[in-house]
C-alpha atoms as a PDB file:
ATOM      1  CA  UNK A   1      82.335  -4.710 -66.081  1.00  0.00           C
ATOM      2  CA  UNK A   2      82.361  -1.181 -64.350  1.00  0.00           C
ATOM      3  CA  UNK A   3      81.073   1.817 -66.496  1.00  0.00           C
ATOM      4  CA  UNK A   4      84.798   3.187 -66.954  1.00  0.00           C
ATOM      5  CA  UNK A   5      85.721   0.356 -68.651  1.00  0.00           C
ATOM      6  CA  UNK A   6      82.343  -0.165 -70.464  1.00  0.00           C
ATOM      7  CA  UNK A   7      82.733   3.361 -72.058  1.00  0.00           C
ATOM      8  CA  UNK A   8      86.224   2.974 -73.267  1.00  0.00           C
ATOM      9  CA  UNK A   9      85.456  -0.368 -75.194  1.00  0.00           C
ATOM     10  CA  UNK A  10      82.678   0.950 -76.455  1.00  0.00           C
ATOM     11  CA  UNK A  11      84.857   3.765 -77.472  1.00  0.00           C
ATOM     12  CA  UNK A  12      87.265   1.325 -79.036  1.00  0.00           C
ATOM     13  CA  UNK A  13      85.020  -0.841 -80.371  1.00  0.00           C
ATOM     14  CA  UNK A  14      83.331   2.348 -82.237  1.00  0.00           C
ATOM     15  CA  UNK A  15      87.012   3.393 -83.232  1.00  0.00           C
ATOM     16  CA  UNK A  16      87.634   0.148 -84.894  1.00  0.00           C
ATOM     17  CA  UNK A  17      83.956  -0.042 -87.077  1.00  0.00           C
ATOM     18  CA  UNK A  18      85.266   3.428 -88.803  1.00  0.00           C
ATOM     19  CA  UNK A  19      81.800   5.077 -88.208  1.00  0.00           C
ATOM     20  CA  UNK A  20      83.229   8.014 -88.271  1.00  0.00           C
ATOM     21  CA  UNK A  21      84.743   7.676 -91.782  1.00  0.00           C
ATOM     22  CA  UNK A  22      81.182   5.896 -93.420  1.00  0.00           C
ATOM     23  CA  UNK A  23      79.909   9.846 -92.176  1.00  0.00           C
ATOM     24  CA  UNK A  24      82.248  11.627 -93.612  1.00  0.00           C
ATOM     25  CA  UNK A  25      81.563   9.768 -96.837  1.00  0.00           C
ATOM     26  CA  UNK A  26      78.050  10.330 -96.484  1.00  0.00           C
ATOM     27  CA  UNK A  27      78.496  13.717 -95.614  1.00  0.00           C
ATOM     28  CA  UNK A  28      80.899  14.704 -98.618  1.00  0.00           C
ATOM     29  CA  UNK A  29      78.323  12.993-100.884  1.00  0.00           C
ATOM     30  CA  UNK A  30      75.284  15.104 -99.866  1.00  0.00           C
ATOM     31  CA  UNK A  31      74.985  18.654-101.826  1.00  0.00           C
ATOM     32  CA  UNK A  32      73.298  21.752-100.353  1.00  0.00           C
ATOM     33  CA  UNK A  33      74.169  24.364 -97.581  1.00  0.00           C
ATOM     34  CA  UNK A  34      72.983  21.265 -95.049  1.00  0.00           C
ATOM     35  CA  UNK A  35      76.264  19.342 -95.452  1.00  0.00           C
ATOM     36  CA  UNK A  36      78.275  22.263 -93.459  1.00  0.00           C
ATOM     37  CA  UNK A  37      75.182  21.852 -90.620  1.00  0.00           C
ATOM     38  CA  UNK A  38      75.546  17.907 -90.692  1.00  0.00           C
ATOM     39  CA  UNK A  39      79.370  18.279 -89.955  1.00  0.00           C
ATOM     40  CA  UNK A  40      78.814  20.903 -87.360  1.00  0.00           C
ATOM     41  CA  UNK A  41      75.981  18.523 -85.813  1.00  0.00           C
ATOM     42  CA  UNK A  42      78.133  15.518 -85.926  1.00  0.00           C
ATOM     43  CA  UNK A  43      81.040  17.389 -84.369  1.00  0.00           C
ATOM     44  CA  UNK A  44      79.327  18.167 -81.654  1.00  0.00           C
ATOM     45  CA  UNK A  45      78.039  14.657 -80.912  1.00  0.00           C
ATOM     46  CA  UNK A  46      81.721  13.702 -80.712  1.00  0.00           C
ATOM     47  CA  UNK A  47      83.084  16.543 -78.420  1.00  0.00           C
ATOM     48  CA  UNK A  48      79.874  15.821 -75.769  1.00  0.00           C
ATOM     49  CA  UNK A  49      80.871  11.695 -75.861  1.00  0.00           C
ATOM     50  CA  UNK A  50      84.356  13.060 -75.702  1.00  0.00           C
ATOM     51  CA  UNK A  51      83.185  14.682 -72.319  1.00  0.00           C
ATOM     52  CA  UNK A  52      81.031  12.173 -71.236  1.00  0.00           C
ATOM     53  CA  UNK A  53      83.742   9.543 -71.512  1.00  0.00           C
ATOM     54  CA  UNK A  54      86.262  11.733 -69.515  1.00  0.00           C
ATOM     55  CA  UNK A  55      83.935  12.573 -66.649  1.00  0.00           C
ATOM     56  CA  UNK A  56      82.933   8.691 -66.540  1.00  0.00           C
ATOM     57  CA  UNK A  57      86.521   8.269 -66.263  1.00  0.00           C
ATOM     58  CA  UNK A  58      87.309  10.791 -63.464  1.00  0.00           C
ATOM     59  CA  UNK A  59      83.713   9.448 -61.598  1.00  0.00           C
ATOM     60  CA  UNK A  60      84.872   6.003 -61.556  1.00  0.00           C
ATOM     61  CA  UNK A  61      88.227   6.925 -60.448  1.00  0.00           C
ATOM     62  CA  UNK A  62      87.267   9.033 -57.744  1.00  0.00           C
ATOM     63  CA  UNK A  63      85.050   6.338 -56.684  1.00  0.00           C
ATOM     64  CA  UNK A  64      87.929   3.691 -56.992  1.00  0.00           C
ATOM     65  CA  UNK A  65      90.259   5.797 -55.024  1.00  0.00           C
ATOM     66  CA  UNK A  66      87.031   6.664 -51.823  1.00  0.00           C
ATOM     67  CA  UNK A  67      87.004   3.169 -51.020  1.00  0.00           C
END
């Protein structure tokens, strides 16, 4: 399996398990001013896989299409 399609099952795969929602929960249940840093923190993980998964997308395309 090529790394464009190893990134979007993984990206599926981590889509289906609902991560995202057992963080929110975790999130909403912690008190203090961190909870608004967590979110921010976790937010940002997303957006930079979000990126990382489109340029691995555009690499191995542009790769596909060279040959």
């Amino acid at each position: 399996m090529t790394s464009g399609p190893a990134l979007i099952q993984a990206d599926l795969d981590y889509q289906k398990s609902d991560v995202n929602q057992t963080i929110q929960q975790y999130i909403s249940a912690s008190q203090g001013p961190s909870d608004e840093l967590d979110k921010a923190f976790i937010m940002a993980i997303e957006i930079g896989l979000s990126i990382l998964l489109f340029v691995q997308i555009i690499r191995s395309l542009y790769f596909q299409f060279q040959v």
